[in-house]
Protein backbone atom coordinates (compact mmCIF):
# COMPACT_ATOMS: atom_id res chain seq x y z
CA UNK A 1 0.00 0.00 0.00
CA UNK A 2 0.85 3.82 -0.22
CA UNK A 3 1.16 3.84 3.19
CA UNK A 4 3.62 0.74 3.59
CA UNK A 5 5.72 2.76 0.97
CA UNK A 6 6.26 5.44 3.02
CA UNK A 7 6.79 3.58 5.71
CA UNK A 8 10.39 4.30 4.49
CA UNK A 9 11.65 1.31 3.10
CA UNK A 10 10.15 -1.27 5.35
CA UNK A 11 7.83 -2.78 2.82
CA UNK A 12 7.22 -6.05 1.88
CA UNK A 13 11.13 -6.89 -0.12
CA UNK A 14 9.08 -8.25 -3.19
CA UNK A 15 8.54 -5.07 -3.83
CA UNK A 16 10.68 -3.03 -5.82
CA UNK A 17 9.22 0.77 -4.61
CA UNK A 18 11.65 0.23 -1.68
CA UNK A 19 14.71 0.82 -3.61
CA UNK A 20 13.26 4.09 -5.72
CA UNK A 21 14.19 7.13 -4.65
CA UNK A 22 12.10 10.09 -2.92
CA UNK A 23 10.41 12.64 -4.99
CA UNK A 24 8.76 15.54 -3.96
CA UNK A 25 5.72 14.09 -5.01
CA UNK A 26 4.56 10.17 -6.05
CA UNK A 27 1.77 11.87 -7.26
CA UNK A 28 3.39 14.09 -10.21
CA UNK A 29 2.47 12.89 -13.48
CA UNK A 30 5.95 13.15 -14.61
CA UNK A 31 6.86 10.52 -11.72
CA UNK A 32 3.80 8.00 -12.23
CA UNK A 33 3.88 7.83 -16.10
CA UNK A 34 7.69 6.71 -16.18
CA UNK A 35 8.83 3.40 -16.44
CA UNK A 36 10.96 1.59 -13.76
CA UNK A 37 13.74 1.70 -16.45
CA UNK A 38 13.75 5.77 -15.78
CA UNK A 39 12.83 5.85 -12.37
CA UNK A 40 15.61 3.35 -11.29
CA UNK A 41 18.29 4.44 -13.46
CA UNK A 42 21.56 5.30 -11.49
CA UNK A 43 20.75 3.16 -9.11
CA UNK A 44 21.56 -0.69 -8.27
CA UNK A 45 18.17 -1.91 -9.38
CA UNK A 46 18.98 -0.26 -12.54
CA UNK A 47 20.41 -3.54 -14.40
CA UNK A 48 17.37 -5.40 -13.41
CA UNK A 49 14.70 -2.92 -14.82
CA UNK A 50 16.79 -3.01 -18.26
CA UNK A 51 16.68 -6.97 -18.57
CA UNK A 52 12.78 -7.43 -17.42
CA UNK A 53 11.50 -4.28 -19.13
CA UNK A 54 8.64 -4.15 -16.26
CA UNK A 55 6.80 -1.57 -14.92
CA UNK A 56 7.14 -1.65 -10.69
CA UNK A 57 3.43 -2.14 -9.58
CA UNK A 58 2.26 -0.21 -6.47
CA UNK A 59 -0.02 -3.24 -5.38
CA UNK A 60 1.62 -6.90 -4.54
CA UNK A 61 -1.17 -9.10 -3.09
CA UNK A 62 1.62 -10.00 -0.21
CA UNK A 63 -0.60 -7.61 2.38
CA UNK A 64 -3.83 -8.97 1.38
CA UNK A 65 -4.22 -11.21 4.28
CA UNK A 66 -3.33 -8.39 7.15
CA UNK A 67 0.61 -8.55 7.27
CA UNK A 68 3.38 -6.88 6.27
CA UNK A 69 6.73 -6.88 6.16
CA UNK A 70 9.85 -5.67 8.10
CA UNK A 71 12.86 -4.59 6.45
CA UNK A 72 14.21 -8.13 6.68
CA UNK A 73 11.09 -10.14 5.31
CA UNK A 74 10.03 -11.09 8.71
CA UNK A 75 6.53 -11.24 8.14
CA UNK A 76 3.99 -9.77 10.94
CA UNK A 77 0.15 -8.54 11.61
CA UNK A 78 -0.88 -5.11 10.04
CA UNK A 79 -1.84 -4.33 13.70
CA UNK A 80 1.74 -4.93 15.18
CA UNK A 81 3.33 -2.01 17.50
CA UNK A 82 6.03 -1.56 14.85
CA UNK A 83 3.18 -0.59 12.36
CA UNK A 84 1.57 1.46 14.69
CA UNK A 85 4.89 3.78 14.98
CA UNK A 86 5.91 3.34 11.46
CA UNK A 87 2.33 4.60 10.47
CA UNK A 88 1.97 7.87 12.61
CA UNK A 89 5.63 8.83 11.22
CA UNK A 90 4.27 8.15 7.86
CA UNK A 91 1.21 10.13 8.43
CA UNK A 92 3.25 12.76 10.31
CA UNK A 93 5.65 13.10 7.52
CA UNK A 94 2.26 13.58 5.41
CA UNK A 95 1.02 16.61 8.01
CA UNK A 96 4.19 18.10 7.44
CA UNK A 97 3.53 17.99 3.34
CA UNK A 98 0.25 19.61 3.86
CA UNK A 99 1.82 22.24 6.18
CA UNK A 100 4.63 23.09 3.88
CA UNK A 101 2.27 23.26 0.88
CA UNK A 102 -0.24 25.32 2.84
CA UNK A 103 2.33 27.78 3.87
CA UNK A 104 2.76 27.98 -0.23
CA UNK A 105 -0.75 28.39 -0.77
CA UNK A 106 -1.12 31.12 2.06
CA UNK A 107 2.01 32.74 -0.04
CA UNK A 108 4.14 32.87 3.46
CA UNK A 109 7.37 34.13 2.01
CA UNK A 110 9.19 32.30 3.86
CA UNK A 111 12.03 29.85 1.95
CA UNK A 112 13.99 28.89 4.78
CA UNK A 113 10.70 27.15 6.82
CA UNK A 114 10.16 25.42 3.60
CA UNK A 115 13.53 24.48 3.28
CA UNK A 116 13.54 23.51 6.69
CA UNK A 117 9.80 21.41 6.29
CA UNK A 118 11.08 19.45 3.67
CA UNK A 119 14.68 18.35 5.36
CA UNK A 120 12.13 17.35 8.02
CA UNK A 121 10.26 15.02 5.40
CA UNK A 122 13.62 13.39 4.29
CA UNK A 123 14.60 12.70 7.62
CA UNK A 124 11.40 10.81 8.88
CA UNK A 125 11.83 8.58 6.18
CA UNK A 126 15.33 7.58 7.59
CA UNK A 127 14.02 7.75 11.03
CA UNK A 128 11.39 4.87 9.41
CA UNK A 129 14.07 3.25 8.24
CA UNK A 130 15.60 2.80 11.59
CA UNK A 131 12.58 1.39 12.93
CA UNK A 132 11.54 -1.06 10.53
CA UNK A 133 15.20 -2.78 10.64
CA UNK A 134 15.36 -5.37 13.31
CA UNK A 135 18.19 -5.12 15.50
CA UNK A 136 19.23 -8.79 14.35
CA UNK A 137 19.71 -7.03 10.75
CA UNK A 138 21.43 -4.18 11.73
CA UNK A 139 25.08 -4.95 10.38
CA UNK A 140 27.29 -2.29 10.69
CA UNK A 141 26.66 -1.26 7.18
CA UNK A 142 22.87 -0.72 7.92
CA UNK A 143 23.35 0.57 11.27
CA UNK A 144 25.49 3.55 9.30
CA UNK A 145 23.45 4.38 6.48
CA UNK A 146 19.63 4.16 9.12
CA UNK A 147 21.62 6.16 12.37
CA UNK A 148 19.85 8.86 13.26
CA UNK A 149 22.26 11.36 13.91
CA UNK A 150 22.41 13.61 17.69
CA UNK A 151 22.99 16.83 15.29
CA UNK A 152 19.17 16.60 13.59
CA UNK A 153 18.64 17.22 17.21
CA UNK A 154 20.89 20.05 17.32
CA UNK A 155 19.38 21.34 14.20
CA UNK A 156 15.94 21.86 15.62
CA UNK A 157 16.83 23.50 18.58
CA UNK A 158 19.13 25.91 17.14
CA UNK A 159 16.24 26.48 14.25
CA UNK A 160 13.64 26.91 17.29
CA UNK A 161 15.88 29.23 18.91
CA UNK A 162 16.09 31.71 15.35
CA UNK A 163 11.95 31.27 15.15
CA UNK A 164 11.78 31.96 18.79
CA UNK A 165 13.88 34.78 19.69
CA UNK A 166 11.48 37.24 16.89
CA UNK A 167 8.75 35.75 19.13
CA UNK A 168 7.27 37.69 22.35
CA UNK A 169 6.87 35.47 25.71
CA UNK A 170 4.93 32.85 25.99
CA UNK A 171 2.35 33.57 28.50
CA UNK A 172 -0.53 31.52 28.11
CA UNK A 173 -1.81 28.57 26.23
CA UNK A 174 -2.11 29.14 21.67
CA UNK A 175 -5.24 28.04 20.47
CA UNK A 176 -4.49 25.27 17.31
CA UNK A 177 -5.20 28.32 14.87
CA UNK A 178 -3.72 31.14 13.57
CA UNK A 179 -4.73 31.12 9.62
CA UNK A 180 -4.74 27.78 7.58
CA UNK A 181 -1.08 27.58 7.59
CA UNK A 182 -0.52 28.07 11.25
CA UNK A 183 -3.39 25.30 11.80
CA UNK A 184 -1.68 22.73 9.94
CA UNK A 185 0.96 22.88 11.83
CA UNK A 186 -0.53 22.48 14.37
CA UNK A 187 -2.00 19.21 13.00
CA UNK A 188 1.33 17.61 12.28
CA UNK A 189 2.49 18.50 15.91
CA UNK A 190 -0.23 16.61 17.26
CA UNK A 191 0.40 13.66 14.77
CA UNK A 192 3.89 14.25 15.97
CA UNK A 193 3.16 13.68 19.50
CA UNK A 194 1.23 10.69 18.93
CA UNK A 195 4.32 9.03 16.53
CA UNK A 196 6.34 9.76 19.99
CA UNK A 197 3.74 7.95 21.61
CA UNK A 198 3.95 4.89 20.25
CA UNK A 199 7.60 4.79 19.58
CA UNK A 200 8.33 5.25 23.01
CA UNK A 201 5.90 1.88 23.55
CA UNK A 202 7.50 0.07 20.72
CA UNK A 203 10.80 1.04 22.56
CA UNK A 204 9.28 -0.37 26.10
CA UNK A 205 7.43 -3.27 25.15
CA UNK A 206 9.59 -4.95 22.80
CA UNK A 207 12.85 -3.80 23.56
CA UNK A 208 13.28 -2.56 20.60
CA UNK A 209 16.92 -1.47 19.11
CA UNK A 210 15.60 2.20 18.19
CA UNK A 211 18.49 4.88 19.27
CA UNK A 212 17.95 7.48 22.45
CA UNK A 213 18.26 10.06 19.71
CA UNK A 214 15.79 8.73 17.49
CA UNK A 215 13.06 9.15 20.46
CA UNK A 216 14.67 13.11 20.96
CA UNK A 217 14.20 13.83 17.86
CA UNK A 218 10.73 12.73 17.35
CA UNK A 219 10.08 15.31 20.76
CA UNK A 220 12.35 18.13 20.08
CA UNK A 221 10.28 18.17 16.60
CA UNK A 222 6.95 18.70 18.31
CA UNK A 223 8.41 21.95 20.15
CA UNK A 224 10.06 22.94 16.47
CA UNK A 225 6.27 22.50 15.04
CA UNK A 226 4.89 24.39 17.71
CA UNK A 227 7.03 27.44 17.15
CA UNK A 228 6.49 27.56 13.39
C-alpha cells in the first residue's frame, strides 16, 4: 500500500518501490507515467529494470491477508506495534507535506521554513528506516546508512531558537489556529506527538533497538512544530 511505501523502506522486499528514490511528489504525473527503467536508473536496481523491461506495480497481493513486512522479510500482523509507529511517522511526515504546501498556498514568504519542512520530510523517512530494521539485521553497514544522527537534534533547537527569539513570551496557552497555515501545523504536531507515543511503547514493550536520539528527535520536533 501507499502507506507501507512510506513507511520508508520497510515494505514487503518483493517489492521493488523500496529501492526508488524520494520525490517531492509520487503523485506528479511526470513521476507516475515513467517506467521503472527511468525511475531506477543510477541506481543498483537499474540492471534489473533493463533486462525485465517491467513496470514496478504499487499493489503486490503480499498484504492482502493483514501482514506486512519488516525490512528483513520477517513477516507480521498489520496491527503490530512496529506498524503502529511506522504509520503515525508516515502520516506525520504527510502533516508536514500539507503544512509546507499550505504555507505555499497562504504565499508565506518564507524559503527557509520550507527548506527547513522538507529536510524534516527526508529525515522521517530515515528515522522509518531505523525502525523497521530489526536489531538482528542491523550490520554495521545498515546501522550507518539508518543512524539517526544527535545533530538533527541540534538542528531543531538551534532552528527553534532563530523562530523563537522574533517571538514575544509565551504567557498563556495558543489556540491550534492562527490562519490555515498556522493550523496545519498544528495538526502535524499533534500527529507528531502521537508518533512519539507509540515509539516510546515500541521502545518499552519490545525492547526494541531504536536509538535514544531517534526518540529526541521525534520530541524536540513537536516543540520545532509548535514554534512555526
Amino acid at each position: 500500500s501507499r502507506s507501507s511505501l512510506a513507511s520508508m523502506i520497510s515494505i514487503n522486499r518483493r517489492s521493488l518501490w523500496s529501492l526508488i528514490p524520494a520525490t517531492r511528489s509520487l503523485a506528479a504525473p511526470a513521476t507516475t507515467v515513467r517506467s521503472v527503467r527511468s525511475l531506477l536508473a543510477g541506481t543498483r536496481m537499474q540492471p534489473f529494470a533493463l533486462q525485465t523491461g517491467r513496470h514496478v506495480s504499487v499493489y503486490t497481493r503480499t498484504g492482502d491477508k493483514g501482514k506486512s513486512s519488516l525490512y528483513n522479510g520477517e513477516r507480521r500482523r498489520k496491527d503490530d506495534r512496529v506498524f503502529h509507529a511506522l504509520g503515525d511517522i508516515d502520516e506525520l511526515n504527510s502533516a508536514v507535506g500539507v503544512g509546507k504546501e499550505m504555507l505555499l498556498r497562504e504565499q508565506v514568504e518564507d524559503q527557509v521554513l520550507l527548506a527547513r519542512l522538507e529536510d524534516i520530510q527526508c529525515r522521517l523517512l530515515d528515522l522509518g528506516a531505523h525502525i523497521a530494521t530489526p536489531p538482528s539485521e542491523k550490520t554495521p553497514q545498515k546501522v550507518k546508512r539508518m543512524r539517526v544522527e544527535d545533530v538533527w537534534v541540534d538542528d531543531l533547537e538551534l532552528w527553534i531558537d532563530e523562530m523563537d527569539r522574533d517571538l514575544p513570551p509565551l504567557k498563556n496557552f495558543i489556540l491550534p489556529s492562527g490562519g490555515l497555515a498556522s493550523a496545519t501545523l498544528h495538526n502535524a504536531r499533534t500527529v507528531c506527538r502521537r508518533a512519539e507515543r507509540n515509539v516510546v511503547a515500541l521502545l518499552q514493550e519490545e525492547q526494541a533497538d531504536i536509538e535514544p536520539s531517534a526518540v529526541r528527535y521525534i520530541n524536540r520536533l513537536s516543540d520545532f512544530l509548535f514554534v512555526a
